[in-house]
Protein backbone atom coordinates (compact mmCIF):
# COMPACT_ATOMS: atom_id res chain seq x y z
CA UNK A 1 -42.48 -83.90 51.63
CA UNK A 2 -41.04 -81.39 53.57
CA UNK A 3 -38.06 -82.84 55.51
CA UNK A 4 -36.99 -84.53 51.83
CA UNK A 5 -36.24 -80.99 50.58
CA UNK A 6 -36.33 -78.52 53.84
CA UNK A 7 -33.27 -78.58 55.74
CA UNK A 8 -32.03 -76.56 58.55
CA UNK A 9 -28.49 -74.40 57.44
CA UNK A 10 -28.28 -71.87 54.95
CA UNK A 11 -28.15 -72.74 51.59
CA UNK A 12 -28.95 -76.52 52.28
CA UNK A 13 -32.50 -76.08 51.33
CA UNK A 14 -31.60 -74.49 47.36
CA UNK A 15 -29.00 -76.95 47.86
CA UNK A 16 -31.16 -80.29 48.29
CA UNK A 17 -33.96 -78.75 46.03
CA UNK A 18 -31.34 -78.39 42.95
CA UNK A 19 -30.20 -82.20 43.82
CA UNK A 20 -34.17 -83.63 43.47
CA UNK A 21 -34.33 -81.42 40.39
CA UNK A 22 -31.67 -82.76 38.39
CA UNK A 23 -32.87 -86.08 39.73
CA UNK A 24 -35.92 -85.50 38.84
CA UNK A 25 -34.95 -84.44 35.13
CA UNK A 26 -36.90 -86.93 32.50
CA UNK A 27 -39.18 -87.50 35.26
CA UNK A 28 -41.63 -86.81 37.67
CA UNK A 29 -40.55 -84.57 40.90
CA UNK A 30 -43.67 -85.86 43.57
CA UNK A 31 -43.95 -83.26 46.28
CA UNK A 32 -46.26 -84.91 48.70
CA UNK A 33 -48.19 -82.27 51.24
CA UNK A 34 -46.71 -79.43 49.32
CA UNK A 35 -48.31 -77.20 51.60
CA UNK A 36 -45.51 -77.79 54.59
CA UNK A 37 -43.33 -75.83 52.04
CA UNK A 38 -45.57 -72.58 53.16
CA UNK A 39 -46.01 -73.93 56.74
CA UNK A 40 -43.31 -71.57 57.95
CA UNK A 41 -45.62 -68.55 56.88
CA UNK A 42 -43.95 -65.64 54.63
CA UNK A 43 -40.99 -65.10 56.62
CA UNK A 44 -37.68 -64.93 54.78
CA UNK A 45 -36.11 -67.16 57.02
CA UNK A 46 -38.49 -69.83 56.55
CA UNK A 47 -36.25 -72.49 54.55
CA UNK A 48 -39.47 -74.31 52.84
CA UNK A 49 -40.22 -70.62 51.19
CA UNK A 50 -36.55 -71.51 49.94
CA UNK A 51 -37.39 -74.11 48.52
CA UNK A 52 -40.12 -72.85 46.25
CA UNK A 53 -37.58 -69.80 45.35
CA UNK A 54 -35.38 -72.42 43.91
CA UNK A 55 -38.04 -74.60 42.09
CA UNK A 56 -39.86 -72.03 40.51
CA UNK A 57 -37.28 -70.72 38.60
CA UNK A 58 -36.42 -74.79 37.41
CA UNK A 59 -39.71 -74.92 36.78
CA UNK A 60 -39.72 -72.41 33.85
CA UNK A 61 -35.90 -72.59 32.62
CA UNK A 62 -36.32 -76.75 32.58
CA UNK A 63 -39.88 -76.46 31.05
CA UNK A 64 -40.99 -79.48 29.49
CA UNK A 65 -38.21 -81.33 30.88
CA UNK A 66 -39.54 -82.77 33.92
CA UNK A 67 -43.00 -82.26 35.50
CA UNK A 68 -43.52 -81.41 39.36
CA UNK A 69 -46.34 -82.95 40.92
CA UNK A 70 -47.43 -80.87 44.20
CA UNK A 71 -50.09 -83.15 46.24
CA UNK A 72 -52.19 -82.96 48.81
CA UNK A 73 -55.43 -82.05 50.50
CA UNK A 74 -57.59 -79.54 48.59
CA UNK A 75 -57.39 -76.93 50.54
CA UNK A 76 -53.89 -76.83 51.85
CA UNK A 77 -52.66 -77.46 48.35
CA UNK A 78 -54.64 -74.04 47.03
CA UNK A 79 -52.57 -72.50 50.32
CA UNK A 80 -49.22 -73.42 48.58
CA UNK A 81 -50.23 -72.61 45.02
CA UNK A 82 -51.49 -68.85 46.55
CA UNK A 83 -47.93 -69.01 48.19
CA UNK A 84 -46.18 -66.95 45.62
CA UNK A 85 -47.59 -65.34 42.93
CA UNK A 86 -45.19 -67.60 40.19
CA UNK A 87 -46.89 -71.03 41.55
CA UNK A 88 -50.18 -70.95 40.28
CA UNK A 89 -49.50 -69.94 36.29
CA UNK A 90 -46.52 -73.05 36.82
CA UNK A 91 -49.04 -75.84 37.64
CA UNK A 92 -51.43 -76.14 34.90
CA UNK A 93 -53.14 -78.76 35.64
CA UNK A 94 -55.34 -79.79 39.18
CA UNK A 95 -56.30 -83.40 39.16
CA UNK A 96 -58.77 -83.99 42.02
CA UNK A 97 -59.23 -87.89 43.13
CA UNK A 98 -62.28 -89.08 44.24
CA UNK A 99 -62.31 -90.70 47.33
CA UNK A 100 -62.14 -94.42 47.25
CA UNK A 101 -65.67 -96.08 48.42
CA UNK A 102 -66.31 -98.60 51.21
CA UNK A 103 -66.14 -101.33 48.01
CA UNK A 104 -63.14 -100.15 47.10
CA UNK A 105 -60.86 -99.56 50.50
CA UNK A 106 -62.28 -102.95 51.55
CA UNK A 107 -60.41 -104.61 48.29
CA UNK A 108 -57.55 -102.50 49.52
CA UNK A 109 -57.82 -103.95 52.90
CA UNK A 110 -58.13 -107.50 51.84
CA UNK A 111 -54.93 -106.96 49.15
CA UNK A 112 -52.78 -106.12 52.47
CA UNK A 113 -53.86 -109.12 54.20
CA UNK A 114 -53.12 -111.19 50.76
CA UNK A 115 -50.48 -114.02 51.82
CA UNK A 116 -50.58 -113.09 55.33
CA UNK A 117 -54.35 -113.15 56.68
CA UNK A 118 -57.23 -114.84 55.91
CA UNK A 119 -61.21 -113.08 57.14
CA UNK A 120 -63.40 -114.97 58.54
CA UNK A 121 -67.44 -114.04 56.67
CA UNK A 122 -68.52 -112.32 59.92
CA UNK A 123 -64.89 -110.50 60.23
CA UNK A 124 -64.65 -109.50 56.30
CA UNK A 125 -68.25 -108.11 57.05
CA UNK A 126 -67.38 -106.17 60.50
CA UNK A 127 -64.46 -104.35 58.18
CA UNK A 128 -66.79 -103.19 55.75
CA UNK A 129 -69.37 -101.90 57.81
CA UNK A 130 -66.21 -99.89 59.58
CA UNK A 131 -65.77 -98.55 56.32
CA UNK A 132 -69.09 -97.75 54.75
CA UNK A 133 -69.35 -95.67 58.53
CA UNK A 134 -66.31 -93.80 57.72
CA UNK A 135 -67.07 -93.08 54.52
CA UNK A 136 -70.62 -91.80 55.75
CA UNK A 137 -68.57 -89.51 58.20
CA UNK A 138 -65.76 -88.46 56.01
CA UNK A 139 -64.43 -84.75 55.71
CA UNK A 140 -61.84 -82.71 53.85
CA UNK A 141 -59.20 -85.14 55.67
CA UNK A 142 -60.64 -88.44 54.47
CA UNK A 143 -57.25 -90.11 54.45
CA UNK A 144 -58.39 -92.83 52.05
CA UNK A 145 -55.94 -95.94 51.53
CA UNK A 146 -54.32 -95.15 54.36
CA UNK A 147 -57.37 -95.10 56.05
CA UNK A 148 -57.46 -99.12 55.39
CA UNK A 149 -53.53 -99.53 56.02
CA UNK A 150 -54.32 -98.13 59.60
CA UNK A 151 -57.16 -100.39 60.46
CA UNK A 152 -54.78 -103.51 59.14
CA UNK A 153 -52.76 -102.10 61.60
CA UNK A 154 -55.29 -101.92 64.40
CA UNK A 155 -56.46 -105.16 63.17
CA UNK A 156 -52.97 -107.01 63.68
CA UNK A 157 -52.36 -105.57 67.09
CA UNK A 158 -55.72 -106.78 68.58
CA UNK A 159 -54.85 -110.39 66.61
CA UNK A 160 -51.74 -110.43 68.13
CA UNK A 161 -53.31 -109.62 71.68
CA UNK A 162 -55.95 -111.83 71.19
CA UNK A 163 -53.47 -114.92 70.72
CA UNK A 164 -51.42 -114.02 73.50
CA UNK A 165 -53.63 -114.75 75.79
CA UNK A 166 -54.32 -118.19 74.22
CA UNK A 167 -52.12 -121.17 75.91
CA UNK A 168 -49.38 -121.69 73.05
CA UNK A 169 -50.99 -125.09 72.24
CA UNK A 170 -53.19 -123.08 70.46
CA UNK A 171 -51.37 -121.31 68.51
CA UNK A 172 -52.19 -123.20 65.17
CA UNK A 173 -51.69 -121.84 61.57
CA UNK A 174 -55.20 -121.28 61.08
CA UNK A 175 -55.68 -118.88 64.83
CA UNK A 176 -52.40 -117.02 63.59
CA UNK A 177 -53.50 -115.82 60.45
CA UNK A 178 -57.31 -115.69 61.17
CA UNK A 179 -58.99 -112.15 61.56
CA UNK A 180 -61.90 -113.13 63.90
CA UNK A 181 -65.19 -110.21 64.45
């Protein structure tokens, strides 16, 4: 992401690229919503533009030596590969991943609450729906697994509202790690 390789001085950007570089050297270097490299705009001042000045060149003197992995949304990525005329011919491949289906980011859903939560029928069934709807009403920003991670989120913080306004007597095992409808 950005702030992992974007700093704010001169020279500490091409400084903290080179360092992820050589880290990432027999590896993988992930650059997760590559496009906040470009956010800046074109201006030469922009520190994320300094960033791509100092990977490109990696990228084709370390060739075969480490693979960079730009990610994000469709769109926004094809921003950042259009960025500078050296990007595009550097990333050969474009992998695009399917969004997961309501099946799917419910299995997701129940793997976070695995050790921790327990559904009740009517409760598992309420989360699904929720996600068959926002899968019917998804966009270009379908956020996908994280999606699910925010409604076990939501979920928790109405549990945990819901059982403080029970009398503490009832505060078994079973009402603390029970998702009720």
């Amino acid at each position: 992401m950005r702030e992992d390789l974007v700093r704010t001085q001169v020279g500490e950007s091409e400084g903290r690229t080179k360092l992820m570089i050589k880290e990432a050297m027999g590896g993988v270097l992930f650059i997760d919503e590559a496009n906040t490299l470009v956010a800046g705009g074109n201006s030469s001042n922009d520190f994320g533009k300094k960033v791509i000045e100092t990977l490109l060149p990696a990228m084709e003197n370390s060739r075969g030596e480490f693979i960079v992995i730009a990610a994000g949304y469709t769109e926004e990525r094809n921003s950042f590969l259009t960025s500078n005329p050296g990007l595009k011919d550097r990333f050969t491949e474009n992998i695009h991943f399917q969004d997961y289906t309501p099946d799917e980011l419910l299995q997701i859903f129940l793997s976070d609450c695995e050790g921790s939560y327990v559904l009740t029928p009517a409760a598992k069934q309420a989360v699904y729906e929720e996600f068959v709807e926002r899968y019917r009403m998804r966009d270009e920003t379908f956020s996908n697994a994280r999606m699910a991670r925010i409604l076990y989120d939501q979920i928790g913080l109405a549990q945990s509202i819901r059982i403080a306004k029970l009398p503490r007597e009832q505060w078994t095992e079973k009402v603390l790690t029970t998702f009720e409808e």
